[in-house]
N, C-alpha and C. Protein backbone atom coordinates (compact mmCIF):
# COMPACT_ATOMS: atom_id res chain seq x y z
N UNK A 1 -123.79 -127.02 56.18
CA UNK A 1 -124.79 -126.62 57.16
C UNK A 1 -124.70 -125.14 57.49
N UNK A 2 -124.26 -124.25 56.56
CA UNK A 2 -124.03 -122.81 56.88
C UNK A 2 -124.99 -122.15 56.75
N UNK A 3 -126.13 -123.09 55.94
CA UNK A 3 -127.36 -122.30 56.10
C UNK A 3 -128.82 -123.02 57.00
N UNK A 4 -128.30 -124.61 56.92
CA UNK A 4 -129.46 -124.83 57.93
C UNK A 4 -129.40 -124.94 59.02
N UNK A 5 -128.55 -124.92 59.95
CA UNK A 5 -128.26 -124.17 61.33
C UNK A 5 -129.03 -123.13 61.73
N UNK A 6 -128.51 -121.67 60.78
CA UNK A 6 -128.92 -120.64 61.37
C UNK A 6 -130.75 -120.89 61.41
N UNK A 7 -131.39 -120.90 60.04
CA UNK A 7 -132.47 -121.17 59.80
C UNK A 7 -133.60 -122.43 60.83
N UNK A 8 -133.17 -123.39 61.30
CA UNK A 8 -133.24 -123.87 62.70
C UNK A 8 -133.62 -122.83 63.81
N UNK A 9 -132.37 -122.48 63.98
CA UNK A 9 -132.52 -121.41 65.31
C UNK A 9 -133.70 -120.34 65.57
N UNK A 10 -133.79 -119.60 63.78
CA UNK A 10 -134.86 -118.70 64.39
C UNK A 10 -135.85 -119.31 63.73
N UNK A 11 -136.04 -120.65 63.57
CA UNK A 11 -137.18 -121.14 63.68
C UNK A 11 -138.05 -121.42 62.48
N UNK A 12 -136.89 -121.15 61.22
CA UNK A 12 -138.22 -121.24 59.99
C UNK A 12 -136.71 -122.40 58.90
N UNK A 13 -136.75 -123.48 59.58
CA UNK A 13 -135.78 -124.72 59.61
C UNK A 13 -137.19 -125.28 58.37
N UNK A 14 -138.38 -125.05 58.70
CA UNK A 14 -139.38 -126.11 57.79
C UNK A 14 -139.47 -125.64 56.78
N UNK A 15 -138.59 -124.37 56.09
CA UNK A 15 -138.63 -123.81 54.58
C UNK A 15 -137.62 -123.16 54.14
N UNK A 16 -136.75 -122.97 55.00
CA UNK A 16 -135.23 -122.23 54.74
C UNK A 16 -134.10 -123.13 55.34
N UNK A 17 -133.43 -122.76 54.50
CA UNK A 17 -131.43 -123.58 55.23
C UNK A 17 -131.48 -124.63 54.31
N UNK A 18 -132.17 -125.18 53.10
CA UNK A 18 -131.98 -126.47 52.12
C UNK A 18 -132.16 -126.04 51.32
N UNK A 19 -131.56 -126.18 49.78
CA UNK A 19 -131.70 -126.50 48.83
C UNK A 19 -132.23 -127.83 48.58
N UNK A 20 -133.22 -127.82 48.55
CA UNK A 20 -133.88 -129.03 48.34
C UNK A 20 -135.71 -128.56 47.87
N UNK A 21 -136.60 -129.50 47.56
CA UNK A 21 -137.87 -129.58 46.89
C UNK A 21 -138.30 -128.99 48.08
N UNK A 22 -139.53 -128.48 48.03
CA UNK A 22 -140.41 -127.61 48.80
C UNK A 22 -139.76 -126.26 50.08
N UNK A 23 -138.26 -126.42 49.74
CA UNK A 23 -137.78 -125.47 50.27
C UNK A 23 -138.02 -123.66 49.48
N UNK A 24 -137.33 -122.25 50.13
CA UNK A 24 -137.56 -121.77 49.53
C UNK A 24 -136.14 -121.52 49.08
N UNK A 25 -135.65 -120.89 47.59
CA UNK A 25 -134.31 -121.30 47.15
C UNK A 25 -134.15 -119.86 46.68
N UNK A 26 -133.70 -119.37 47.70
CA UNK A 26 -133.02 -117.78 47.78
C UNK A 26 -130.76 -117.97 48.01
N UNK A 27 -130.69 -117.28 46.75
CA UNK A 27 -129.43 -117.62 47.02
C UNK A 27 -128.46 -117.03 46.00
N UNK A 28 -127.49 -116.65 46.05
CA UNK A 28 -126.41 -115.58 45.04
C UNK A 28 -125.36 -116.52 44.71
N UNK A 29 -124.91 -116.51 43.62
CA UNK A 29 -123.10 -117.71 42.99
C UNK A 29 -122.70 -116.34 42.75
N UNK A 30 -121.83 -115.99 43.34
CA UNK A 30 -120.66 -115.41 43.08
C UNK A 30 -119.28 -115.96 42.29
N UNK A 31 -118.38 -115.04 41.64
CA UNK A 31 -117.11 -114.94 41.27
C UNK A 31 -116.37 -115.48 42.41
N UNK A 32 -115.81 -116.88 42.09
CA UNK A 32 -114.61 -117.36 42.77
C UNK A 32 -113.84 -116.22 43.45
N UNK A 33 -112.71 -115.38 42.17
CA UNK A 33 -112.17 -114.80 42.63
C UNK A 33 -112.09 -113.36 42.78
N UNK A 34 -113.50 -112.64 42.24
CA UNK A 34 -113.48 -111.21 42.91
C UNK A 34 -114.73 -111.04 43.60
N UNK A 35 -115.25 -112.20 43.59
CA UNK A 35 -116.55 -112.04 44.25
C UNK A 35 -118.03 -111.22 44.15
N UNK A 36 -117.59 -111.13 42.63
CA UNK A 36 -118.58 -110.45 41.73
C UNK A 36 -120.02 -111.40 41.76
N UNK A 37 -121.10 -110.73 41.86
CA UNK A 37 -122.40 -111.54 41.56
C UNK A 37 -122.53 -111.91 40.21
N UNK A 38 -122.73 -113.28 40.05
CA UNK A 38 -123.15 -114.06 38.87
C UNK A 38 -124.57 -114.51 38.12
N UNK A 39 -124.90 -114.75 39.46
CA UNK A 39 -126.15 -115.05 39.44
C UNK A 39 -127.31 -114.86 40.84
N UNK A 40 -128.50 -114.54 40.77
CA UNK A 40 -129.33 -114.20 42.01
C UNK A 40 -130.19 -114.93 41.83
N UNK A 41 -131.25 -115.97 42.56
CA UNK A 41 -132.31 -116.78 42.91
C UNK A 41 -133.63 -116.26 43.65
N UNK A 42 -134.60 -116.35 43.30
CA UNK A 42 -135.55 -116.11 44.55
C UNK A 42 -136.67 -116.86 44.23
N UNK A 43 -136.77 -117.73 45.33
CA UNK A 43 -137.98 -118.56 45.50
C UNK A 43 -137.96 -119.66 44.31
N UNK A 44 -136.76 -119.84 44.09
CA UNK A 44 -136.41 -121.09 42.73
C UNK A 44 -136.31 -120.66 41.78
N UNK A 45 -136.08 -119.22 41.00
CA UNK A 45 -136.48 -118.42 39.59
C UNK A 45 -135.03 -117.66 39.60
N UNK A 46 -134.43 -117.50 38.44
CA UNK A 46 -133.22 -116.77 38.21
C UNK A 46 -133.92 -115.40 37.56
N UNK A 47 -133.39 -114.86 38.66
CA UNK A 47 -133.99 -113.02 38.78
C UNK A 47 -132.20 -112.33 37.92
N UNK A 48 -131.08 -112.50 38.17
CA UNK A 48 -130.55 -111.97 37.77
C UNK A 48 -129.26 -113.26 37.12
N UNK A 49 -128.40 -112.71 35.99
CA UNK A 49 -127.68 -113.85 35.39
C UNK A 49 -126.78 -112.55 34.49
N UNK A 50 -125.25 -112.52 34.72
CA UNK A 50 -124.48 -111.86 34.12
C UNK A 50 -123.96 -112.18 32.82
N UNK A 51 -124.92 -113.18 32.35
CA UNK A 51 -124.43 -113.61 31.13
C UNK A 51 -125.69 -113.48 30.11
N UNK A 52 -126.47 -112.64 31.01
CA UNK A 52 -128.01 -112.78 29.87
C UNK A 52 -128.43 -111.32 29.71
């Protein structure tokens, strides 16, 4: 719930804070352990991928 909490609060709970269908799916996977970006999301589409 680290993201649908906040998203609740200021109020836009009906399209942000889920990974889930009709949500919007903004979101970064980082490196376990240096915390390097792996991969970037926006709006369900892989915008960035360190392996491509």
């Amino acid at each position: 719930m680290l993201s649908r909490n906040p998203a609740n609060v200021i109020r836009v709970g009906d399209h942000k804070g889920l990974l889930a269908e009709g949500y919007d799916a903004d979101f970064v996977i980082l490196d376990k352990e240096n915390l390097e970006v792996q991969q970037t999301w926006i709006s369900g589409k892989e915008y960035y991928n360190i392996n491509k």
